[in-house]
Protein backbone atom coordinates (compact mmCIF):
# COMPACT_ATOMS: atom_id res chain seq x y z
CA UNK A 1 10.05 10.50 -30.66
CA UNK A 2 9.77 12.11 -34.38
CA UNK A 3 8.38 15.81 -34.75
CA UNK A 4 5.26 14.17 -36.18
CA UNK A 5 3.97 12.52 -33.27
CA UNK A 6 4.93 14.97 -30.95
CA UNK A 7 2.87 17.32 -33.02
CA UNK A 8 0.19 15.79 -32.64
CA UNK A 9 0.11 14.59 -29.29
CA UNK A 10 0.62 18.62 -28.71
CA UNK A 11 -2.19 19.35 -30.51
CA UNK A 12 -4.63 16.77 -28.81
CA UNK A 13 -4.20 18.66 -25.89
CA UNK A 14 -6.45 21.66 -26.92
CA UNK A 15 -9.62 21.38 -26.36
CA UNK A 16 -12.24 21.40 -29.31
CA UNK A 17 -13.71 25.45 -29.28
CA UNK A 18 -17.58 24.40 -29.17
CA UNK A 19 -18.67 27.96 -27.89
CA UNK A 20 -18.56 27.21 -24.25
CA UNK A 21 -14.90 27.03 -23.57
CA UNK A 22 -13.43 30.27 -25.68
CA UNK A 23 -11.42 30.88 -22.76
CA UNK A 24 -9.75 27.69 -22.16
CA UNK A 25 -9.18 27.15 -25.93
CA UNK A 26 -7.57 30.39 -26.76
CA UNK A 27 -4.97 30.17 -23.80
CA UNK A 28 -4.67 26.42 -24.95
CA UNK A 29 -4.32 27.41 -28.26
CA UNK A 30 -2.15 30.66 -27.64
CA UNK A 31 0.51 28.41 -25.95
CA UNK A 32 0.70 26.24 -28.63
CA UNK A 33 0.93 29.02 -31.18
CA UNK A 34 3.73 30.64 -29.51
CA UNK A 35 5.67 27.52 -28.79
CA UNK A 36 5.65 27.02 -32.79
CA UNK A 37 6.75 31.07 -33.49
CA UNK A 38 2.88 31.56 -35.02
CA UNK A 39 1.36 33.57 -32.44
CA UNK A 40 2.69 36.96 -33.59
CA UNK A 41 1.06 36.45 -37.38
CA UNK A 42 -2.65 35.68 -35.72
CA UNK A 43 -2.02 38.92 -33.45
CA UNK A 44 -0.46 41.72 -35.82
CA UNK A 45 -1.06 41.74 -39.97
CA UNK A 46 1.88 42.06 -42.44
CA UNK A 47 3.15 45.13 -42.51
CA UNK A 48 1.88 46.73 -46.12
CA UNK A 49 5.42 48.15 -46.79
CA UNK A 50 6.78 44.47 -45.72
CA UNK A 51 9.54 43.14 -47.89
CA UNK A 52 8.57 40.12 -50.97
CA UNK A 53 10.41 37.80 -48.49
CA UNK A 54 8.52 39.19 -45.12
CA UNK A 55 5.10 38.74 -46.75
CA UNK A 56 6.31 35.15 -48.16
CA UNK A 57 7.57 34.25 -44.79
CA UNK A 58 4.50 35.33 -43.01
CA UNK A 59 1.83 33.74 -45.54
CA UNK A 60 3.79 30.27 -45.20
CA UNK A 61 3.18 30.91 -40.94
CA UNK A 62 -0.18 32.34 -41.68
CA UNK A 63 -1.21 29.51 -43.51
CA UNK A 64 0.30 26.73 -40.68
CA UNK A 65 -1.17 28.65 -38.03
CA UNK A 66 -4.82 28.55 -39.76
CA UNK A 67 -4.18 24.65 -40.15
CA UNK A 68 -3.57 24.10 -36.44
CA UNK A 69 -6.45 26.22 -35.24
CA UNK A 70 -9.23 24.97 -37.65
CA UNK A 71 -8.36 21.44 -36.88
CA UNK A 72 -9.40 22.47 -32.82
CA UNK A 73 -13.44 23.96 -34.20
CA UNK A 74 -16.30 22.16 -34.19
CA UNK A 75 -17.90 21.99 -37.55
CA UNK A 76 -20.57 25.08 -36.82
CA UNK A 77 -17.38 27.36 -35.48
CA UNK A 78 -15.67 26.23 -38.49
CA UNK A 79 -18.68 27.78 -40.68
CA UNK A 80 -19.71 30.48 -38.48
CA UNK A 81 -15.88 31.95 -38.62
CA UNK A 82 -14.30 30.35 -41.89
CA UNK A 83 -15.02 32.75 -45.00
CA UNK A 84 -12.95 34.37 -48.17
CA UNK A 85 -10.56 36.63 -45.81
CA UNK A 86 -9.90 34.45 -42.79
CA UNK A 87 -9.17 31.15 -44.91
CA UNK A 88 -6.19 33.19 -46.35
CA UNK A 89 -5.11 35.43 -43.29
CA UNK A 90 -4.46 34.04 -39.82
CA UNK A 91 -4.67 37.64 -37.82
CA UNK A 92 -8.35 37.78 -39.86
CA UNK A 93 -8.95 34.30 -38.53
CA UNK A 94 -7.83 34.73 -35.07
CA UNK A 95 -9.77 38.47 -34.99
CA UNK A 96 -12.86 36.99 -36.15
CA UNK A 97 -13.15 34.03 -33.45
CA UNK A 98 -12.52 36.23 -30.81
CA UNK A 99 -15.01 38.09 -31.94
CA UNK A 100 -17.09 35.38 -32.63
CA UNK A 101 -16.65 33.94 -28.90
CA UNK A 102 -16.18 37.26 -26.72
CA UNK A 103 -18.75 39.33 -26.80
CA UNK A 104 -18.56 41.70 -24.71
CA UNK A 105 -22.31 42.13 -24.22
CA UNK A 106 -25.80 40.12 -24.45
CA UNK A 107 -26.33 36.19 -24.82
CA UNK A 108 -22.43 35.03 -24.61
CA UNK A 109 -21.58 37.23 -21.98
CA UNK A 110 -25.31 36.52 -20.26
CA UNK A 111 -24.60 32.76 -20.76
CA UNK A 112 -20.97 32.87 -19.53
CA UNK A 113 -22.53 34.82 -16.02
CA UNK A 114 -25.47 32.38 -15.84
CA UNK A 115 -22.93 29.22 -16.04
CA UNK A 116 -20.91 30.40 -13.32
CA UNK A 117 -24.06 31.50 -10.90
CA UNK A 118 -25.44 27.44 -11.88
CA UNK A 119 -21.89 26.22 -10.43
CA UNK A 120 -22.75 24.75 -7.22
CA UNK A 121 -20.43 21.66 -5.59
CA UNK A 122 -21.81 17.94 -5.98
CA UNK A 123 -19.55 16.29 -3.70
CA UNK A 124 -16.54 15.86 -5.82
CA UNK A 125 -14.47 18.39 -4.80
CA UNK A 126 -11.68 18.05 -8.00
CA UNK A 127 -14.84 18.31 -9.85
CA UNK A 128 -15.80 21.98 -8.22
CA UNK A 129 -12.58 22.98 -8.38
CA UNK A 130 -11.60 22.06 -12.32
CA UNK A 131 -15.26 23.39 -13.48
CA UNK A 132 -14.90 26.71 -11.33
CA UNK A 133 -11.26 27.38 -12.95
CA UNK A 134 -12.45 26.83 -16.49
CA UNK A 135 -15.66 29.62 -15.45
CA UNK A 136 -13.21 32.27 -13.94
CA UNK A 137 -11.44 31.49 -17.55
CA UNK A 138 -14.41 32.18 -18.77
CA UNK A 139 -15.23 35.00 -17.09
CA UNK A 140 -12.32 37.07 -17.66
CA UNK A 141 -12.37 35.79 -21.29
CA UNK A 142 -15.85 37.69 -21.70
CA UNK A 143 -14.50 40.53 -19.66
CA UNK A 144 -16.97 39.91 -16.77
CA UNK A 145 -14.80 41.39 -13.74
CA UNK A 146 -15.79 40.39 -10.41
CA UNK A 147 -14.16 41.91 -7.53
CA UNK A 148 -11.83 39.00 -6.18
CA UNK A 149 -13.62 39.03 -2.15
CA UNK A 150 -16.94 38.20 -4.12
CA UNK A 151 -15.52 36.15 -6.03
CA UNK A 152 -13.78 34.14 -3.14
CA UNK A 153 -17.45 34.63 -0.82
CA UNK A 154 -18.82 32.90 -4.24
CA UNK A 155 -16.63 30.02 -4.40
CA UNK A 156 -16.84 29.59 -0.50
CA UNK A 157 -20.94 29.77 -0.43
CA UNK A 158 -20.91 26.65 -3.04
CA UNK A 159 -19.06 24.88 -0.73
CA UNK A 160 -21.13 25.86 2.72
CA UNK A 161 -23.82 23.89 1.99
CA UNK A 162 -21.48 20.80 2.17
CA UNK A 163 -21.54 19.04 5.77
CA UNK A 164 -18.18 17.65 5.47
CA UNK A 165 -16.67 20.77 4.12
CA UNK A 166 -18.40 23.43 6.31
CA UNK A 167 -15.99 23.44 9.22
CA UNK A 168 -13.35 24.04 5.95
CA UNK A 169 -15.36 26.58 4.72
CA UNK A 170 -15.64 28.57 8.05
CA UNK A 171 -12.19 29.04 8.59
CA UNK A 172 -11.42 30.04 4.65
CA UNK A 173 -14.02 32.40 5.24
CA UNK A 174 -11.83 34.64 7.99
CA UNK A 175 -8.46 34.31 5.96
CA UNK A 176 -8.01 37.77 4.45
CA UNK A 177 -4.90 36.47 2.12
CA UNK A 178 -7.40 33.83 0.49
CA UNK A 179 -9.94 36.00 0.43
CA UNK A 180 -8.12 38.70 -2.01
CA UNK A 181 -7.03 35.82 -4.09
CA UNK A 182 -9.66 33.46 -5.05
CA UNK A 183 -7.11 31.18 -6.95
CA UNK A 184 -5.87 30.23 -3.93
CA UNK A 185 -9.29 28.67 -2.77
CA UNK A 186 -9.02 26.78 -6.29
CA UNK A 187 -5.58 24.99 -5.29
């Protein structure tokens, strides 16, 4: 397989940052980044006594890195974080949507809480599960901590409701272990 196509295929992989899914994206996106030695230039600036050849070597990363994350935003992101200093400087780039997406107060965090208390089961249980891991994502990506027995008593009350599950649900319910790690209700 050329370098090419595996490229891309790689890329495909991350989803599309539309505003709802910050959390997924960036750890997505972060993987990818490191896997191609670009992470480090959208965390940490050049250093301003950097060497001709240090600054040319992290411009030419800089400027990959800003190619592979503005081909995974929607249009508006593109607009809303796209502007004279981030379409030239990857850590300006990456600083800006996290900014843009994490918000640690009002309507994203508000609308990050809101999704995960509108998270109830349907009957598809892969369903429940994949949509409550990319919430806790989510979650933690707005820095909304939730003690993990609340968050396991959460996960478990969607479920209650569920006459085939309830029996399930019951004995989860007494398992201290699963209790103090939600994940482990996820999997």
């Amino acid at each position: 397989m050329n370098k090419k196509s595996l490229d891309t295929k790689d890329i495909s992989t991350i989803p599309i940052l539309d505003g709802t899914n910050y959390g997924h994206w960036q750890m997505r996106m972060k993987i990818h980044l490191r896997s191609r030695d670009l992470l480090e230039v959208c965390e940490k600036s050049i250093a301003p006594d950097a060497s001709t050849s240090a600054v040319n070597k992290w411009t030419k990363a800089s400027f990959e890195a800003i190619n592979l994350i503005t081909t995974r935003i929607t249009e508006r992101g593109f607009r809303e974080v796209i502007n004279s200093e981030t379409i030239e400087n990857c850590h300006e780039l990456w600083s800006k949507i996290a900014d843009q997406y994490t918000s640690k107060q009002g309507l994203n965090r508000g609308r990050v809480w809101m999704d995960w208390q509108q998270c109830f089961y349907d009957g598809n249980l892969q369903n429940y599960i994949d949509t409550c891991q990319k919430l806790m994502m989510e979650l933690d990506a707005v820095s909304i901590v939730v003690p993990n027995e609340l968050l396991s008593y959460s996960l478990l009350g969607k479920l209650r409701g569920s006459s085939n599950l309830s029996q399930f649900v019951e004995n989860l319910i007494f398992n201290e272990e699963i209790i103090e790690k939600p994940l482990l209700i996820l999997w």
